[in-house]
N, C-alpha and C. Protein backbone atom coordinates (compact mmCIF):
# COMPACT_ATOMS: atom_id res chain seq x y z
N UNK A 1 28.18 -2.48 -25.35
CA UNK A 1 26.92 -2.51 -24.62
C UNK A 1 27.05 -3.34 -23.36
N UNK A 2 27.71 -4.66 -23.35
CA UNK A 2 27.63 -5.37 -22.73
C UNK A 2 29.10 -4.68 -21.41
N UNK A 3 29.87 -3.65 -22.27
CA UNK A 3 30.47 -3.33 -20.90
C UNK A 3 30.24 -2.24 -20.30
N UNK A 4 29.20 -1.39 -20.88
CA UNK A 4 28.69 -0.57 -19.64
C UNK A 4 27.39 -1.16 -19.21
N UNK A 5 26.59 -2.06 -19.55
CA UNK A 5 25.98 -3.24 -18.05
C UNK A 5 26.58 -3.16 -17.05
N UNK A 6 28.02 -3.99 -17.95
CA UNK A 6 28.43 -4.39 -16.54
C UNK A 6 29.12 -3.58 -15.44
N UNK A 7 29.67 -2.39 -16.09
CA UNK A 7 30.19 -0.94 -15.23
C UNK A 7 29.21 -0.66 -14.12
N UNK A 8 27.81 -0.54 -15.12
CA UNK A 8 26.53 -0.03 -14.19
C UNK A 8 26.44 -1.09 -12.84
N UNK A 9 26.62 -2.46 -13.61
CA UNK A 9 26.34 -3.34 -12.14
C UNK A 9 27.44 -3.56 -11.22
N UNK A 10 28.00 -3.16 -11.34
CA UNK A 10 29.79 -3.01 -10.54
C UNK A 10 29.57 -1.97 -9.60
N UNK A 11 29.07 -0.82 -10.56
CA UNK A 11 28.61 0.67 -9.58
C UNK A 11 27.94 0.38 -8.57
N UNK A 12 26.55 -0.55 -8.60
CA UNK A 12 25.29 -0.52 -8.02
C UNK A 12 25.90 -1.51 -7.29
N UNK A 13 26.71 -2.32 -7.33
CA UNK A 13 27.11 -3.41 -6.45
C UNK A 13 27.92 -3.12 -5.47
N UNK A 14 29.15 -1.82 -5.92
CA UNK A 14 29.69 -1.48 -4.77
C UNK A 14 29.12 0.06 -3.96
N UNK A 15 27.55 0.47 -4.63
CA UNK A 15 27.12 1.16 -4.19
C UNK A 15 26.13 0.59 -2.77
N UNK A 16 26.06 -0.55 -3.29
CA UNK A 16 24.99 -1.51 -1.81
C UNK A 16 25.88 -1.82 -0.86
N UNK A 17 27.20 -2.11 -1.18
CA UNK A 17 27.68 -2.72 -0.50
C UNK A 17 28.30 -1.89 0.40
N UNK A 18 28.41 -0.06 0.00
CA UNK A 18 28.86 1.21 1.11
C UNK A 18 27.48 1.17 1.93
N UNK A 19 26.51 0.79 1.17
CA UNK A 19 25.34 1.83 1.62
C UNK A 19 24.92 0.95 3.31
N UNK A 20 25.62 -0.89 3.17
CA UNK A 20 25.44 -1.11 4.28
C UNK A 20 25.77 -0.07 5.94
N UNK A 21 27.09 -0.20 5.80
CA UNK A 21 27.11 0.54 6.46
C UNK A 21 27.11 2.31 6.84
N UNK A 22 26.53 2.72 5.87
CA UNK A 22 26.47 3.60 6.21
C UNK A 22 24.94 4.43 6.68
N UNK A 23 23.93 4.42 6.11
CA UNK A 23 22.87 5.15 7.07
C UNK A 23 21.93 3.60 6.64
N UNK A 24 21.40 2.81 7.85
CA UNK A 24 20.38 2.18 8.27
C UNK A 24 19.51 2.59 9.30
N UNK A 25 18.29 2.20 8.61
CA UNK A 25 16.92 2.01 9.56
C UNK A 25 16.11 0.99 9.79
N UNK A 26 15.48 0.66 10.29
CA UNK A 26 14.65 -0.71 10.44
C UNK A 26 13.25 -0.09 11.01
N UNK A 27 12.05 0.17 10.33
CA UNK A 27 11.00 0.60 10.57
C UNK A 27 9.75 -0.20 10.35
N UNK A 28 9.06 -0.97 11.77
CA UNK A 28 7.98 -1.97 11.67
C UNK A 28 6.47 -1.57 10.83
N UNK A 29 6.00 -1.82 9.84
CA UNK A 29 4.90 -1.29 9.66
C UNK A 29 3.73 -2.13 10.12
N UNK A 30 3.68 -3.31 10.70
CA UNK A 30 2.90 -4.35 10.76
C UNK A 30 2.39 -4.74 9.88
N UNK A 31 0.51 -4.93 9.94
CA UNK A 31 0.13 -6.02 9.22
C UNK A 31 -0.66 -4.98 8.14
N UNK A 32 -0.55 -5.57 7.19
CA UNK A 32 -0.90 -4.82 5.52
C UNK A 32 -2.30 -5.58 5.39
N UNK A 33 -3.26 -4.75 5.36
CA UNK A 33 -4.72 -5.46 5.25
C UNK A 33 -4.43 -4.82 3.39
N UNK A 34 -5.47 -6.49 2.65
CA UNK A 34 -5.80 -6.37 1.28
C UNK A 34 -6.56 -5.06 0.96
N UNK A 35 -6.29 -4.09 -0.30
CA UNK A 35 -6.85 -3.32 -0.72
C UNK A 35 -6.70 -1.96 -0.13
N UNK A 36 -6.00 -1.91 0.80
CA UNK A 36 -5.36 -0.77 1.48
C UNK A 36 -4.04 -0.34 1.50
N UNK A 37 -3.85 0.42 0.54
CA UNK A 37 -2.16 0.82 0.54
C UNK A 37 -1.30 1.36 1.14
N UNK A 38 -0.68 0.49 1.87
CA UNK A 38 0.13 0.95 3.25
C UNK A 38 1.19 2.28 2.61
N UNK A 39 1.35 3.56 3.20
CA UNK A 39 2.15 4.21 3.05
C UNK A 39 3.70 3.58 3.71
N UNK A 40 4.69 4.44 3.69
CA UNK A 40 5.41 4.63 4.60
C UNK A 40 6.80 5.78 3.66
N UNK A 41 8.17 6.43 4.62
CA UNK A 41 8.40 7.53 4.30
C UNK A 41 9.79 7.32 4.71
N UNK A 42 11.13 7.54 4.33
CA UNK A 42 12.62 7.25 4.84
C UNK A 42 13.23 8.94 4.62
N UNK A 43 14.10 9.49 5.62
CA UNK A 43 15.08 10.03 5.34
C UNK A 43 16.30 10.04 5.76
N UNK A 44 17.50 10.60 5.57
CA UNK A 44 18.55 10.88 5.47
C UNK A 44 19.48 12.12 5.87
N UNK A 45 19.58 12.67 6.83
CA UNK A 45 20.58 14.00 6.67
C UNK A 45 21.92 13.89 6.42
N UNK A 46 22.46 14.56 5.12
CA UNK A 46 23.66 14.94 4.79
C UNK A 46 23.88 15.09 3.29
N UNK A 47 24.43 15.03 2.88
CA UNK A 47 24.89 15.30 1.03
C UNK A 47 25.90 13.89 0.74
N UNK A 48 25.21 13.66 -0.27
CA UNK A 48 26.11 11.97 -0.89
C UNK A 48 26.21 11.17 0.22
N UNK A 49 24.88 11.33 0.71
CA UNK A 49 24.84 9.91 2.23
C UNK A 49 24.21 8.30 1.54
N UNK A 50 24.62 7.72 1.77
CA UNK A 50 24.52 6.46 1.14
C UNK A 50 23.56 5.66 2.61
N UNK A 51 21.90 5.24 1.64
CA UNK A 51 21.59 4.64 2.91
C UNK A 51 20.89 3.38 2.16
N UNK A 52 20.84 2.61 3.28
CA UNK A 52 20.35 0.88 2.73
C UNK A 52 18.69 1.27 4.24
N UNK A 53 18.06 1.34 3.96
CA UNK A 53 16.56 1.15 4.62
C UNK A 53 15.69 -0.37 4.67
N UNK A 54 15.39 -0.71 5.80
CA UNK A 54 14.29 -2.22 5.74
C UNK A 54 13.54 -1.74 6.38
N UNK A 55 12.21 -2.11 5.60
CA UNK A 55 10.80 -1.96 6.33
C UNK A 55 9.99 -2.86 6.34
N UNK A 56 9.89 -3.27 7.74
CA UNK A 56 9.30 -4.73 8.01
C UNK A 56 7.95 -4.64 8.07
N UNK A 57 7.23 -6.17 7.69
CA UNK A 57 5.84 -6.04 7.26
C UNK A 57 5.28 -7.47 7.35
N UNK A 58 3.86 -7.50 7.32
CA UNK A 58 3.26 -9.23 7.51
C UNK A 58 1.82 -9.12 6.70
N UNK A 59 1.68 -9.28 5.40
CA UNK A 59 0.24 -9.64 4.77
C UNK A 59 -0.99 -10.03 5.19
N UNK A 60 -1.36 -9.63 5.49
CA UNK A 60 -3.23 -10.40 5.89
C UNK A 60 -3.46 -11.24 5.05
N UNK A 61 -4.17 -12.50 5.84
CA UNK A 61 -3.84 -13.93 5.38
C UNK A 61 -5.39 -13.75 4.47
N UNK A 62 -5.88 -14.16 3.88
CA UNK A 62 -5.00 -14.90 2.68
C UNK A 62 -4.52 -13.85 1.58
N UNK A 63 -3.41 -13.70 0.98
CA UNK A 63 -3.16 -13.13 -0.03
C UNK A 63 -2.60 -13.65 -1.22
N UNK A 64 -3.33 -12.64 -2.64
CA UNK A 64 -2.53 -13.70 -3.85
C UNK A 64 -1.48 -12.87 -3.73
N UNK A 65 -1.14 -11.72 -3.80
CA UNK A 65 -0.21 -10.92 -4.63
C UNK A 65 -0.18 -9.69 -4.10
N UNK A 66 1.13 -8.86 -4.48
CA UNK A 66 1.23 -7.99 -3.93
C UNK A 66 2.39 -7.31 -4.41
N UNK A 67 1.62 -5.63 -4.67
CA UNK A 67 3.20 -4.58 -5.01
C UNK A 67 3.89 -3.48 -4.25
N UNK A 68 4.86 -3.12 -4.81
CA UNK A 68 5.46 -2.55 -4.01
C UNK A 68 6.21 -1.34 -4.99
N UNK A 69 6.45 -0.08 -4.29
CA UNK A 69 6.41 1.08 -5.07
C UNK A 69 7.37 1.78 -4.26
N UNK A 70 8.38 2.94 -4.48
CA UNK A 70 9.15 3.98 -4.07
C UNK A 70 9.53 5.04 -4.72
N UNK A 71 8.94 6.60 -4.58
CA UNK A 71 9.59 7.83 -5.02
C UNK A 71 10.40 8.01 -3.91
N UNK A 72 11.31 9.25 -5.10
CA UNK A 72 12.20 10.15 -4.47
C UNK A 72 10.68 11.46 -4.52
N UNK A 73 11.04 12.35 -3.17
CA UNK A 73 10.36 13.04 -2.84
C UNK A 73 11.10 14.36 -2.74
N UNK A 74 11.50 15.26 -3.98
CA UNK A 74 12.11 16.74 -3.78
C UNK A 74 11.66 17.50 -3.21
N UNK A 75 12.56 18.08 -2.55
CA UNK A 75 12.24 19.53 -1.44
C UNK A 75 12.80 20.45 -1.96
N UNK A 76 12.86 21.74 -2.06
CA UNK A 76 13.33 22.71 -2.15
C UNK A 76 12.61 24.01 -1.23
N UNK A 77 13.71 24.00 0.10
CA UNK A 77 13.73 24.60 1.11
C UNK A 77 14.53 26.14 0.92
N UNK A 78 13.27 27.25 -0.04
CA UNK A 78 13.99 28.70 0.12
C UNK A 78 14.98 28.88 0.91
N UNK A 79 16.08 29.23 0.79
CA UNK A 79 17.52 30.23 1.80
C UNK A 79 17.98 28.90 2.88
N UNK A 80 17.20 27.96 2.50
CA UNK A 80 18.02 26.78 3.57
C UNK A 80 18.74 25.52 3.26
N UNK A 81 17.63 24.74 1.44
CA UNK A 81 18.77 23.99 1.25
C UNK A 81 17.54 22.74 -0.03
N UNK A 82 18.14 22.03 -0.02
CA UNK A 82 16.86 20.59 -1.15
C UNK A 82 16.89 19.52 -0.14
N UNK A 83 16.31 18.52 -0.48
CA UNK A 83 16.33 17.08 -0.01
C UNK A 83 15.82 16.59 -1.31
N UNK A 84 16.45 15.26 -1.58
CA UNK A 84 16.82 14.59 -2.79
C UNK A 84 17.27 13.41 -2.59
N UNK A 85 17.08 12.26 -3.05
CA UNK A 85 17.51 11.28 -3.15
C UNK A 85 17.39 10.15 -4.69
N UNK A 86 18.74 9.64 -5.04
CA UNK A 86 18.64 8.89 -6.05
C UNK A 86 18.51 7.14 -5.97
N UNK A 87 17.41 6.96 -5.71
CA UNK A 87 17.40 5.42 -5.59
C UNK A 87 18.11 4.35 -6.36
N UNK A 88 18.42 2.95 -5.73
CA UNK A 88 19.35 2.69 -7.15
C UNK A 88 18.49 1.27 -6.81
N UNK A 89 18.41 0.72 -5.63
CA UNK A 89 17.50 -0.75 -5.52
C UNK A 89 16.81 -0.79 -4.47
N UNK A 90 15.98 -2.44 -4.32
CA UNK A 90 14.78 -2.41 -3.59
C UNK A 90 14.66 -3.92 -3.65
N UNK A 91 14.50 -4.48 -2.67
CA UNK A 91 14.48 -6.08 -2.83
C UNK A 91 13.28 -6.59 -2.06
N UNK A 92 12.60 -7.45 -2.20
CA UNK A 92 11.45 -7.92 -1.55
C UNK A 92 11.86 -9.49 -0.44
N UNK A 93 12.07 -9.25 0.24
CA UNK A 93 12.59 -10.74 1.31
C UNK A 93 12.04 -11.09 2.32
N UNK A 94 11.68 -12.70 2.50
CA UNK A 94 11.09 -13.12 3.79
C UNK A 94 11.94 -13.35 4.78
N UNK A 95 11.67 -13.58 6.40
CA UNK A 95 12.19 -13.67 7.38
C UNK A 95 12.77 -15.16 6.86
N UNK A 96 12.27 -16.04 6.49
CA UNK A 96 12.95 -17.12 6.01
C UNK A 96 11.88 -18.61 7.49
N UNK A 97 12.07 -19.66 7.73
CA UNK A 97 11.62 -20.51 8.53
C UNK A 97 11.78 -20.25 9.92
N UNK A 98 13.21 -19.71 10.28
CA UNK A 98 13.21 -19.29 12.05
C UNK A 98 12.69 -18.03 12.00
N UNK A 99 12.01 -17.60 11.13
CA UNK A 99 11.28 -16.05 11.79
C UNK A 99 12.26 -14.83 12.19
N UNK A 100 12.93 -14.78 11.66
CA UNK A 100 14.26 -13.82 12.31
C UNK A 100 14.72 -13.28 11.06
N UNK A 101 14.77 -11.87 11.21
CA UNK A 101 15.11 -10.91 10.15
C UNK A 101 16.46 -11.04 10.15
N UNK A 102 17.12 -11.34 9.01
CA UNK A 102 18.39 -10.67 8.67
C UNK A 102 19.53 -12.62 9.02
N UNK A 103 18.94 -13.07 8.96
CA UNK A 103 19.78 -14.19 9.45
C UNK A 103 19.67 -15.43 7.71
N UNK A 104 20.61 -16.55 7.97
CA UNK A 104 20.85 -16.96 6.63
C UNK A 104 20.22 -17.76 5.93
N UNK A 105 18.33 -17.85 6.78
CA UNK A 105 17.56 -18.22 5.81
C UNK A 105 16.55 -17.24 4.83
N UNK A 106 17.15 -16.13 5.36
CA UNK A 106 16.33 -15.39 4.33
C UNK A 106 16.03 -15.41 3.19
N UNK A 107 14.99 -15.17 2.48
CA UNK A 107 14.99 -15.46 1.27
C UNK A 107 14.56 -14.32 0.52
N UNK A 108 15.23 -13.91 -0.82
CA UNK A 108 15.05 -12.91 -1.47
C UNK A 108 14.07 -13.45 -2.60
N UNK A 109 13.05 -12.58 -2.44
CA UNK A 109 11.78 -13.25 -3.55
C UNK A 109 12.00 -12.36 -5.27
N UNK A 110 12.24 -10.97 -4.87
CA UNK A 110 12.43 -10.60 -6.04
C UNK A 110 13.36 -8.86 -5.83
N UNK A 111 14.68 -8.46 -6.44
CA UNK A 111 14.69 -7.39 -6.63
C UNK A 111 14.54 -6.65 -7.80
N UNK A 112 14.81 -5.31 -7.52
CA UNK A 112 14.97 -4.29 -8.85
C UNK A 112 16.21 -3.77 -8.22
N UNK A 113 17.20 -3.82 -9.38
CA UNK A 113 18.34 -2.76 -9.61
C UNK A 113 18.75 -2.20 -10.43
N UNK A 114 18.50 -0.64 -10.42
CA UNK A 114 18.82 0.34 -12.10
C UNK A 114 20.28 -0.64 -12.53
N UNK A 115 20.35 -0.08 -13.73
CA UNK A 115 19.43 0.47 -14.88
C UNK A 115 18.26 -1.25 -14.88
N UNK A 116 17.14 -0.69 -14.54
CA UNK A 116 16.11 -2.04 -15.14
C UNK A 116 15.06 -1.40 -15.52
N UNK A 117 14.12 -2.20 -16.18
CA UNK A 117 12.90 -1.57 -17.19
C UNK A 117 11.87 -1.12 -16.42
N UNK A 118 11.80 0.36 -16.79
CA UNK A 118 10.16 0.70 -15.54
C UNK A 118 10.74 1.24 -14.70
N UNK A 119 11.98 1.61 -14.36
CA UNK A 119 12.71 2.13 -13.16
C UNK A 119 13.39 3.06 -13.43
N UNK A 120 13.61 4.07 -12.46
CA UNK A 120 14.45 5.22 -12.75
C UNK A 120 14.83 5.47 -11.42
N UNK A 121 16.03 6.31 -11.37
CA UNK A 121 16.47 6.62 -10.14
C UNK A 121 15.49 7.76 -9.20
N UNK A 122 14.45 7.83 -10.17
CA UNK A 122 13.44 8.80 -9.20
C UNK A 122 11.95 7.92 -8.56
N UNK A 123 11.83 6.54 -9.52
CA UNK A 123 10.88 6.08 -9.01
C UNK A 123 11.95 4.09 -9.22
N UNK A 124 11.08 3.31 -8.03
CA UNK A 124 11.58 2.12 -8.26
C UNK A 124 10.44 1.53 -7.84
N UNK A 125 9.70 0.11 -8.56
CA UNK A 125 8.52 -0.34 -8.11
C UNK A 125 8.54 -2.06 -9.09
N UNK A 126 8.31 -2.66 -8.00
CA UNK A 126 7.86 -4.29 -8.34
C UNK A 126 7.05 -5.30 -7.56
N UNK A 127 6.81 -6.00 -8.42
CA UNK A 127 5.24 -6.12 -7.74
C UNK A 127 5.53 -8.34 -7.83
N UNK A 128 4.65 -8.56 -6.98
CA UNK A 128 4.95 -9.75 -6.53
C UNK A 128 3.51 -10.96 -6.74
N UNK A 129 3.80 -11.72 -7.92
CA UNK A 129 2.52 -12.50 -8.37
C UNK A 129 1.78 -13.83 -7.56
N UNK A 130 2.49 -13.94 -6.36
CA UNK A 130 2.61 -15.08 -5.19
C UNK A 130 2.41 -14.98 -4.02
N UNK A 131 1.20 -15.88 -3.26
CA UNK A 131 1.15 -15.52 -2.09
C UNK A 131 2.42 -15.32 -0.80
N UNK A 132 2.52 -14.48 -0.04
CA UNK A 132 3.64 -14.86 1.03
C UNK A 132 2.86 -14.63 2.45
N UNK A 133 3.38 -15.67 2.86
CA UNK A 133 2.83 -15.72 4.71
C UNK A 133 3.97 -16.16 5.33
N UNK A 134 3.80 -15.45 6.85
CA UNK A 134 4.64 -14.73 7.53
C UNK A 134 5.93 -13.72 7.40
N UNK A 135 6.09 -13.26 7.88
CA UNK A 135 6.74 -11.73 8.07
C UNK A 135 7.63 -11.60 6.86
N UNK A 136 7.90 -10.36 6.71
CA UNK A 136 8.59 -10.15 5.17
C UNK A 136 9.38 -9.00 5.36
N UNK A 137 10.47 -8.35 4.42
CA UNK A 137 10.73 -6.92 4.58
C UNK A 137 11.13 -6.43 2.78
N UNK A 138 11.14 -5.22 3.44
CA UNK A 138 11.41 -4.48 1.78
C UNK A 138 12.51 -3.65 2.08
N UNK A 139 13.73 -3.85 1.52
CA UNK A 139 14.85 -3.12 1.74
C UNK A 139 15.36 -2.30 0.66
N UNK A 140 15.59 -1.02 0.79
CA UNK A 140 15.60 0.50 0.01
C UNK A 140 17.01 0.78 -0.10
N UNK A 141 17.93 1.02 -1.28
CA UNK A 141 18.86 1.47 -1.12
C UNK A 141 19.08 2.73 -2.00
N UNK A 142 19.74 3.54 -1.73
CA UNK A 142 20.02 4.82 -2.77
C UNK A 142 20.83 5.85 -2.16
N UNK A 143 21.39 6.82 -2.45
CA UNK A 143 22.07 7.83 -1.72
C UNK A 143 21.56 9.59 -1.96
N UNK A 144 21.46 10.32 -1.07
CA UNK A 144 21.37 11.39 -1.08
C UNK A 144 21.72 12.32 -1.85
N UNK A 145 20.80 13.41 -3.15
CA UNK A 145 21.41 14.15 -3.66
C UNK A 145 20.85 15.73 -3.40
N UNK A 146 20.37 15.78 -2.30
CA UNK A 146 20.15 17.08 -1.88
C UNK A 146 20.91 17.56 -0.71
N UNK A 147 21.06 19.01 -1.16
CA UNK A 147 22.37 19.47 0.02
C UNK A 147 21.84 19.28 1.87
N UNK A 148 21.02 18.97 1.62
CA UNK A 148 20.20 18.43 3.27
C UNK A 148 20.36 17.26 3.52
N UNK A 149 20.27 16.56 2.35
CA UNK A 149 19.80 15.01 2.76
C UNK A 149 18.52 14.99 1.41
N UNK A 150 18.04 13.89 1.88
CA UNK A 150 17.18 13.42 0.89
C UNK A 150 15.35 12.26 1.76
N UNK A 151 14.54 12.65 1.05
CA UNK A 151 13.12 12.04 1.62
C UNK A 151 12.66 10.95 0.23
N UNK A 152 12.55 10.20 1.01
CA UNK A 152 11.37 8.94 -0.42
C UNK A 152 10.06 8.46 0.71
N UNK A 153 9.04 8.29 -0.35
CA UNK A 153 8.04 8.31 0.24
C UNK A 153 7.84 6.64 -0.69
N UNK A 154 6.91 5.77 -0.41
CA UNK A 154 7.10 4.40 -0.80
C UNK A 154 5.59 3.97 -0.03
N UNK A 155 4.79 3.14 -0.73
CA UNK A 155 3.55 2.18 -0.55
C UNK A 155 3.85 0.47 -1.07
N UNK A 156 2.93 -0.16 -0.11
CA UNK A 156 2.86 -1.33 -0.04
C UNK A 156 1.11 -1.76 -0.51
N UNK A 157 1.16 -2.40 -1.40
CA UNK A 157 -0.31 -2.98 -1.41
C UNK A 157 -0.33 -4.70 -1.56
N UNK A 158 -1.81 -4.96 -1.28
CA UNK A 158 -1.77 -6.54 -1.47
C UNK A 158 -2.89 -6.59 -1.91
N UNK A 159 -3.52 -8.01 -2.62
CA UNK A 159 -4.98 -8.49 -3.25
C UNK A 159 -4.79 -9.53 -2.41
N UNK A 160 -5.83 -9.55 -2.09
CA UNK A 160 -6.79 -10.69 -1.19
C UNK A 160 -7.25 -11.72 -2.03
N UNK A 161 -6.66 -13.33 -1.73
CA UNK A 161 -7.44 -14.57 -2.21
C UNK A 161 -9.01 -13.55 -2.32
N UNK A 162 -9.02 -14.31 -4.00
CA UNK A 162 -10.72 -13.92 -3.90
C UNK A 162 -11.53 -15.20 -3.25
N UNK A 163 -12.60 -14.57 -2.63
CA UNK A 163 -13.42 -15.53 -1.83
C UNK A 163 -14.94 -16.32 -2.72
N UNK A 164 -15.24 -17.50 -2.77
CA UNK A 164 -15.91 -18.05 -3.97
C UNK A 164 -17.10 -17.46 -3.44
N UNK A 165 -17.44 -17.09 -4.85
CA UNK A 165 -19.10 -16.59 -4.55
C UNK A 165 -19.95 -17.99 -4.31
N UNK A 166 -21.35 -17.55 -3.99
CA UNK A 166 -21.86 -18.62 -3.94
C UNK A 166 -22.61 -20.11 -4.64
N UNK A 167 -22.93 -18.91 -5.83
CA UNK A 167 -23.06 -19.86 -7.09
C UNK A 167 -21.63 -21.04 -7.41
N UNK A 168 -20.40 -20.44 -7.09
CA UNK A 168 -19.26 -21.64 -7.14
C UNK A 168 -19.55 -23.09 -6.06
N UNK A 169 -19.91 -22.67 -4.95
CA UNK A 169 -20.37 -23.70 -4.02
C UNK A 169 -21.44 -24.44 -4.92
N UNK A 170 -22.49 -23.75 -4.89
CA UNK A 170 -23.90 -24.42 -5.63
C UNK A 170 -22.57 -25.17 -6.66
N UNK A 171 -22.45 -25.26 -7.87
CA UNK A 171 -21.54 -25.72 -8.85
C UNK A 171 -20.73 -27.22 -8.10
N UNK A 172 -20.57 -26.84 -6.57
CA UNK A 172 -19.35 -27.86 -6.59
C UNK A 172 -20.37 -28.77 -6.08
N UNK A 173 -21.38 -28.38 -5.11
CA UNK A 173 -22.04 -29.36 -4.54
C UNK A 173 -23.13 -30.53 -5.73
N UNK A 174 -23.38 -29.35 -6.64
CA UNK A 174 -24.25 -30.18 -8.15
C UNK A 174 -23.48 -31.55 -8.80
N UNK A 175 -21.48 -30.90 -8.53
CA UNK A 175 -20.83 -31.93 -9.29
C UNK A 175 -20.48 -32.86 -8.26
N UNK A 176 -20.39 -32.81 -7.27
CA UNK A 176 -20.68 -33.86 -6.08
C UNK A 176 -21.48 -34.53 -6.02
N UNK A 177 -22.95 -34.48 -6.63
CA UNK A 177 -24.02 -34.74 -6.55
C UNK A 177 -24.14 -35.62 -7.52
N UNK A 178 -23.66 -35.05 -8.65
CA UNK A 178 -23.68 -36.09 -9.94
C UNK A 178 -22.63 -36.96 -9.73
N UNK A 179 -21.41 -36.68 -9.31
CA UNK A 179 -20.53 -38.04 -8.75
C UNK A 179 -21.05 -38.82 -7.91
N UNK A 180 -21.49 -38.75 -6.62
CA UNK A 180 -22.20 -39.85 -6.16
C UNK A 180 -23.14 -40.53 -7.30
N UNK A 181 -24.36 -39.99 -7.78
CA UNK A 181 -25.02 -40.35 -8.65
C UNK A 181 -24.43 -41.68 -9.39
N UNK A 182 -23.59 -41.05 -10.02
CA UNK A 182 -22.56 -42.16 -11.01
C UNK A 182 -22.46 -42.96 -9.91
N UNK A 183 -21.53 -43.23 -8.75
CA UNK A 183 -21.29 -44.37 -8.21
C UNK A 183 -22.26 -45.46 -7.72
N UNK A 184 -23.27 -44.70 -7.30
CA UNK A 184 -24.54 -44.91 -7.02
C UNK A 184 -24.78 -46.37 -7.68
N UNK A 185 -24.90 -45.67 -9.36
CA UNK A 185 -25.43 -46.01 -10.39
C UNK A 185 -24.50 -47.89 -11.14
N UNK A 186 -23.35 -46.90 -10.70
CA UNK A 186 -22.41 -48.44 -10.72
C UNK A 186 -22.04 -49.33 -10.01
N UNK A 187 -22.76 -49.36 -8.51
CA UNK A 187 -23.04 -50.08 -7.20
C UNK A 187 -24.07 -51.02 -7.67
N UNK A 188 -25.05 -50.00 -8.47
CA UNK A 188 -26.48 -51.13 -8.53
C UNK A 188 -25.90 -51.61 -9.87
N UNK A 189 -25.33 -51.63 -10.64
CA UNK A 189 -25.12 -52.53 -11.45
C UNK A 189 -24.14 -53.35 -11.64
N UNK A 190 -23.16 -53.80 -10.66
CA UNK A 190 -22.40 -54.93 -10.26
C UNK A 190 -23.31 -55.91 -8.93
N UNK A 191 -24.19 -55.31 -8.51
CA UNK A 191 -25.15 -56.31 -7.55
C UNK A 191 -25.94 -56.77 -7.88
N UNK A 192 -26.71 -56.28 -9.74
CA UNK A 192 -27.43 -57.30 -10.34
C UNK A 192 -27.11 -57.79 -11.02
């Protein structure tokens, strides 16, 4: 068991590590407002094309959390051909403190790489329980198994800090109220 893990992660390891160079994109989506699920869409032309994809992005402030999702999207093009792709990972990473994509403070917050639970080479999706502010990217790797090339289609969502209703205010200002009170109360009774 433990040695086809590790076969699988050997595969997937020297499958990232072709896929650098071989088909990249870098596609800005900007800023991801809460409760609105940002689309976005990658392809590929050729057969067994190996591509590594980043799609850059920035949360609307305040956010708790936020997921992230990717199909493979089949075509089958009568008398001309498929598009197909088998995903294998997907990593979630910030620009890091100098703001600059791709340099060696980046920080990787969380990936998925098959074989993992909930994942298949047709869908890959993980989701992120922590706020992040400033710029971020989501990087896609997988290779082509349609005689065209291959399409994945992929969404971004976020939850918005919830904002205190107003009865929470009323609440804080009551227990403010009763704290002074108390001190109040123990002012006048060290002065008599």
């Amino acid at each position: 068991m433990v040695n086809i893990f590790l076969k699988r992660a050997i595969g997937v390891a020297i499958l990232a590590g072709v896929s650098v160079g071989a088909n990249a994109t870098t596609t800005a989506l900007g800023e991801i407002s809460p409760g609105v699920p940002t689309t976005f869409t990658g392809s590929v032309l050729g057969n067994q094309q190996s591509f590594s994809d980043i799609f850059t992005f920035t949360l609307s402030q305040p956010n708790m959390s936020s997921g992230y999702s990717v199909v493979n999207f089949p075509l089958d093009i009568p008398n001309v051909g498929t598009l197909g792709t088998v995903l294998s990972t997907m990593s979630l990473i910030t620009f890091g403190t100098d703001g600059l994509q791709g340099t060696q403070d980046d920080q990787i917050l969380k990936s998925v790489v098959l074989p993992s639970a909930g994942n298949t080479q047709n869908h890959l999706g993980l989701s992120w329980d922590q706020p992040i502010t400033g710029p971020a990217y989501l990087s896609i790797g997988g290779v082509t198994s349609g005689t065209l090339g291959g399409i994945y289609s992929g969404s971004i969502e976020t939850v918005a800090a919830p904002v205190p209703e107003p009865e929470t205010y009323a609440m804080l200002l009551a227990g403010l109220g009763l704290m002074g009170a108390v001190v109040r109360r123990r002012s006048s009774r060290k002065t008599s």
